[in-house]
N, C-alpha and C. Protein backbone atom coordinates (compact mmCIF):
# COMPACT_ATOMS: atom_id res chain seq x y z
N UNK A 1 32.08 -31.47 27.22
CA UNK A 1 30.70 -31.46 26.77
C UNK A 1 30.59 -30.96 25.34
N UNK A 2 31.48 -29.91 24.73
CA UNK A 2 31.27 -29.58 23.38
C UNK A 2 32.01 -30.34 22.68
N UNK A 3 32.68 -31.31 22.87
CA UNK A 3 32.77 -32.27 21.77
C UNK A 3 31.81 -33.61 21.58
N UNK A 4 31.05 -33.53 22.34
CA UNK A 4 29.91 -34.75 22.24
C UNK A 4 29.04 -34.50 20.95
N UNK A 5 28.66 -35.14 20.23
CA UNK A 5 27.88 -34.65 19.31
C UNK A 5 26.35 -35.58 19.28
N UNK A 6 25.44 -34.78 18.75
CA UNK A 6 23.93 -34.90 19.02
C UNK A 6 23.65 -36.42 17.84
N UNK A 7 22.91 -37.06 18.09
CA UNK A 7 23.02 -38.83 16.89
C UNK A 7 21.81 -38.17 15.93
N UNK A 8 22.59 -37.80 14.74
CA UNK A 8 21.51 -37.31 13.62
C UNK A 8 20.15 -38.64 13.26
N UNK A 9 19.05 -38.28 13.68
CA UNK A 9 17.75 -39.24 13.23
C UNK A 9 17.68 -39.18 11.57
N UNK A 10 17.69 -40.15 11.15
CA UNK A 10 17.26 -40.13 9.76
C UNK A 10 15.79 -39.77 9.77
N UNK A 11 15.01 -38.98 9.07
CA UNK A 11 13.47 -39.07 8.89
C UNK A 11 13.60 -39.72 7.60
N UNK A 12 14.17 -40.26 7.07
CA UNK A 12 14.29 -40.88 5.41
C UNK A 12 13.15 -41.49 5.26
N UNK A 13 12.07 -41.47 4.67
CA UNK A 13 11.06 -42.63 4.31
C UNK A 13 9.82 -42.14 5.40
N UNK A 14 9.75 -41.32 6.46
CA UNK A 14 8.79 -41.05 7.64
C UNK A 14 7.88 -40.46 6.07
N UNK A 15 6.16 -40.58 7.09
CA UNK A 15 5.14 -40.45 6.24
C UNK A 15 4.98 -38.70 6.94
N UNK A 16 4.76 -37.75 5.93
CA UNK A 16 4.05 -36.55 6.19
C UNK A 16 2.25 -36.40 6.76
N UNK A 17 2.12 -35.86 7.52
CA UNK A 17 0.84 -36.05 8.54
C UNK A 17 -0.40 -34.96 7.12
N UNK A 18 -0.90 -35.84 7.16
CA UNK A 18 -2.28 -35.24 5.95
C UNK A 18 -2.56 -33.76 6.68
N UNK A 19 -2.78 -33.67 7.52
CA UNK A 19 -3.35 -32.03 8.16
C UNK A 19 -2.20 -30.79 7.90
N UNK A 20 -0.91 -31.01 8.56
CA UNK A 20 -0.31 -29.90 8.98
C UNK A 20 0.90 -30.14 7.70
N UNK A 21 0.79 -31.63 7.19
CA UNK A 21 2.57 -31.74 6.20
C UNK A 21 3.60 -31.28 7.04
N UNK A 22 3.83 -31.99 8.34
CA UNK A 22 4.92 -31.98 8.72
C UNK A 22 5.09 -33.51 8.77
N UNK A 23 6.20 -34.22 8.94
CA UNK A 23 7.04 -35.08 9.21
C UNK A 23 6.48 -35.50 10.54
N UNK A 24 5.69 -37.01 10.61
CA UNK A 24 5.93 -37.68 11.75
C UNK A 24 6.75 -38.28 12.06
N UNK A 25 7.24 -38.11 13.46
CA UNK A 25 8.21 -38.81 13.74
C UNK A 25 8.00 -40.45 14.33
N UNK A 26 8.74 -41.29 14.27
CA UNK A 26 8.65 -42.55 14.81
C UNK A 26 7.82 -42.98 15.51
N UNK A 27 7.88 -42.18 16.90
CA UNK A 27 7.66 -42.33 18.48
C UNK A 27 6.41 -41.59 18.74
N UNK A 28 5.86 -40.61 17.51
CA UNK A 28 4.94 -39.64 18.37
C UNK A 28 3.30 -40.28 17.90
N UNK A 29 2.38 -39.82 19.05
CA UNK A 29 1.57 -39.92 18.37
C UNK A 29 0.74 -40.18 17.19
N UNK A 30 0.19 -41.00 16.46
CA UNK A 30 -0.34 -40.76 15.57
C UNK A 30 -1.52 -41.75 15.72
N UNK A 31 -2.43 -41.35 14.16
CA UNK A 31 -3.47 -41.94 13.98
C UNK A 31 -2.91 -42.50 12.55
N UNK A 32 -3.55 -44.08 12.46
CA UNK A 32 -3.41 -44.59 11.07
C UNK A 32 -5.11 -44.32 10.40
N UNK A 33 -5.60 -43.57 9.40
CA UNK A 33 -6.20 -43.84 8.84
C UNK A 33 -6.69 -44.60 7.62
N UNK A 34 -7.32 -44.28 7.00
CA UNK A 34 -7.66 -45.11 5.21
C UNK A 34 -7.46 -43.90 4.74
N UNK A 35 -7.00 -42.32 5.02
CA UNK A 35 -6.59 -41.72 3.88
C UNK A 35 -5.18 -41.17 4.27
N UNK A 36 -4.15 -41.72 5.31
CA UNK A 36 -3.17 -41.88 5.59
C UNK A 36 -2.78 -41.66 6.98
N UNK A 37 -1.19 -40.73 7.53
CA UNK A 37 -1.01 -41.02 8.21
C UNK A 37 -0.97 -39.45 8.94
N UNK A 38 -1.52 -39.78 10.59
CA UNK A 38 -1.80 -37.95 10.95
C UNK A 38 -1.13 -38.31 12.53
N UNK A 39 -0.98 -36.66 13.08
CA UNK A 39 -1.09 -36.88 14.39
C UNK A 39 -1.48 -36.43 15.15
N UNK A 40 -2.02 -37.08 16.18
CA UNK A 40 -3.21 -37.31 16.66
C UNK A 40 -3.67 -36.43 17.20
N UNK A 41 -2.69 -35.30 17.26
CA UNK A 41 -3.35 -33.63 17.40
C UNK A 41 -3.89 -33.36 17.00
N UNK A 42 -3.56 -33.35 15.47
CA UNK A 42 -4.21 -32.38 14.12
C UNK A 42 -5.30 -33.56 13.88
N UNK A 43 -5.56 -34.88 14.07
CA UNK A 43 -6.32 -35.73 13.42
C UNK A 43 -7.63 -35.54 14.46
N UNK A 44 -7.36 -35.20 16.00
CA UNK A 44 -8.57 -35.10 16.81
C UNK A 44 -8.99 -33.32 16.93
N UNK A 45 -8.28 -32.63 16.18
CA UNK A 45 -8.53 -31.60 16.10
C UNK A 45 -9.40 -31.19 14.82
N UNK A 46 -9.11 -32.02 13.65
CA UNK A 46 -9.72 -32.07 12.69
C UNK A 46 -11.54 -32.30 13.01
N UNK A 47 -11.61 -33.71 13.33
CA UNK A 47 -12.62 -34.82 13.50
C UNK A 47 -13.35 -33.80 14.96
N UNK A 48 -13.13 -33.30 15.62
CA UNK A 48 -13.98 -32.61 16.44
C UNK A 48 -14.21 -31.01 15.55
N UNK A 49 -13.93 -30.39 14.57
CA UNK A 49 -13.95 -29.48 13.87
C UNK A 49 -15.38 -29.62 12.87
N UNK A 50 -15.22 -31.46 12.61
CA UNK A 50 -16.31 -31.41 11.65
C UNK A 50 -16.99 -32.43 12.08
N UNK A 51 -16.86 -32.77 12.96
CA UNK A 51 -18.23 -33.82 13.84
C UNK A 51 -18.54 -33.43 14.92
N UNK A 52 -18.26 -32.64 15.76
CA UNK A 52 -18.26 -31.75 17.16
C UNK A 52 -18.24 -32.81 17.91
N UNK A 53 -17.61 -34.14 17.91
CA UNK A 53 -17.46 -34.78 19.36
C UNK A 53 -15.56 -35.46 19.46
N UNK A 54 -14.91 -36.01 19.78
CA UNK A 54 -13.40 -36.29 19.81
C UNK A 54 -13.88 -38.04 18.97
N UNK A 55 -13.03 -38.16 18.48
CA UNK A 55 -13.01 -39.62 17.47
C UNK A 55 -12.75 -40.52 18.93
N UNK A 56 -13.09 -41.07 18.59
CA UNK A 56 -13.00 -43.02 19.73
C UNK A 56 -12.25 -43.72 18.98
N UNK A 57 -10.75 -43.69 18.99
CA UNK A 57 -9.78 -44.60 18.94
C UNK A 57 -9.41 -45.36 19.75
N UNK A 58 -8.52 -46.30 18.87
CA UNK A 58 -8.50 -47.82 19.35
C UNK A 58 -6.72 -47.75 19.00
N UNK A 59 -6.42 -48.34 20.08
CA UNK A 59 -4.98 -48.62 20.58
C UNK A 59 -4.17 -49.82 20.06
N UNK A 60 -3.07 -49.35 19.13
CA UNK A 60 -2.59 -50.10 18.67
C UNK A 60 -1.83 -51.34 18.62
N UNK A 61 -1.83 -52.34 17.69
CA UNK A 61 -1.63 -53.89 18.55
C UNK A 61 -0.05 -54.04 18.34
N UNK A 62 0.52 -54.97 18.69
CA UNK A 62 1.79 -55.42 18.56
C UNK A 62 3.05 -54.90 18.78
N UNK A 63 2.61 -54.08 19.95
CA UNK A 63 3.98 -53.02 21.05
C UNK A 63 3.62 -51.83 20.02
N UNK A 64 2.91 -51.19 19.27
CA UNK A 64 2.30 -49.77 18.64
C UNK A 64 1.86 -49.16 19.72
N UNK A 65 2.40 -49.06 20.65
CA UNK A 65 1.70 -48.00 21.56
C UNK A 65 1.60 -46.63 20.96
N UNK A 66 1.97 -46.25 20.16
CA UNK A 66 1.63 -45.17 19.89
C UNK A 66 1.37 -44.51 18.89
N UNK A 67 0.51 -45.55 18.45
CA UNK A 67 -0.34 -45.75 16.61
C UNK A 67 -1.54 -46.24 17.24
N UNK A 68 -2.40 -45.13 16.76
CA UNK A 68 -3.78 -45.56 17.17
C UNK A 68 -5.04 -45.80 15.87
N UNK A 69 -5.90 -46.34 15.64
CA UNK A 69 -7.14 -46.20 14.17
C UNK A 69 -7.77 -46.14 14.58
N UNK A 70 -8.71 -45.36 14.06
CA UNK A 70 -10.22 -45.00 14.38
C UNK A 70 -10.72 -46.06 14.43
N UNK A 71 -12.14 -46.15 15.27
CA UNK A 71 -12.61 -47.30 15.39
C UNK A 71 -14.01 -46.99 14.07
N UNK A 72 -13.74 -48.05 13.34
CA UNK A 72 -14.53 -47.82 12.57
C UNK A 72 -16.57 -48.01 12.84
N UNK A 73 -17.43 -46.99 12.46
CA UNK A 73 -18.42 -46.87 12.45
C UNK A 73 -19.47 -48.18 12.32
N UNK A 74 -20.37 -48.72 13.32
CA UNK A 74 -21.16 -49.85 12.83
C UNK A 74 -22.33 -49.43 12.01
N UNK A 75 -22.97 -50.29 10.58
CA UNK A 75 -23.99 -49.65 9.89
C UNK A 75 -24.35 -49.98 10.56
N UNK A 76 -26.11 -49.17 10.95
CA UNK A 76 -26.83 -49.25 11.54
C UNK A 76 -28.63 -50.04 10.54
């Protein structure tokens, strides 16, 4: 078992999450916005901080299961 070794992930090129500046990873959570890229912790933690209700996202297309965008606002 101690000679097995762990498969180093490149994060090379991963986008930093606007809230916290950590490193998203691939697979986790996130939200795509128009002022970049968050996850979806810090992005529904944000958006209920300064709108007091949870954002209504929309589920991402083309096997993105786990890239979600806000659903954008209808003018009224």
């Amino acid at each position: 078992m101690e000679d097995q070794k762990v498969t180093e992930i490149s994060m090379k090129g991963a986008p930093a999450c606007g809230r916290c500046h950590m490193l998203v990873a691939r697979y986790a959570p996130q939200v795509l916005a128009s002022s970049g890229v968050y996850h979806r912790e810090c992005f529904e933690a944000w958006y209920f901080g300064r709108y007091g209700k949870r954002p209504s996202l929309l589920a991402g297309t083309n096997g993105d299961r786990h890239r979600y965008r806000l659903r954008e606002q209808q003018a009224a």
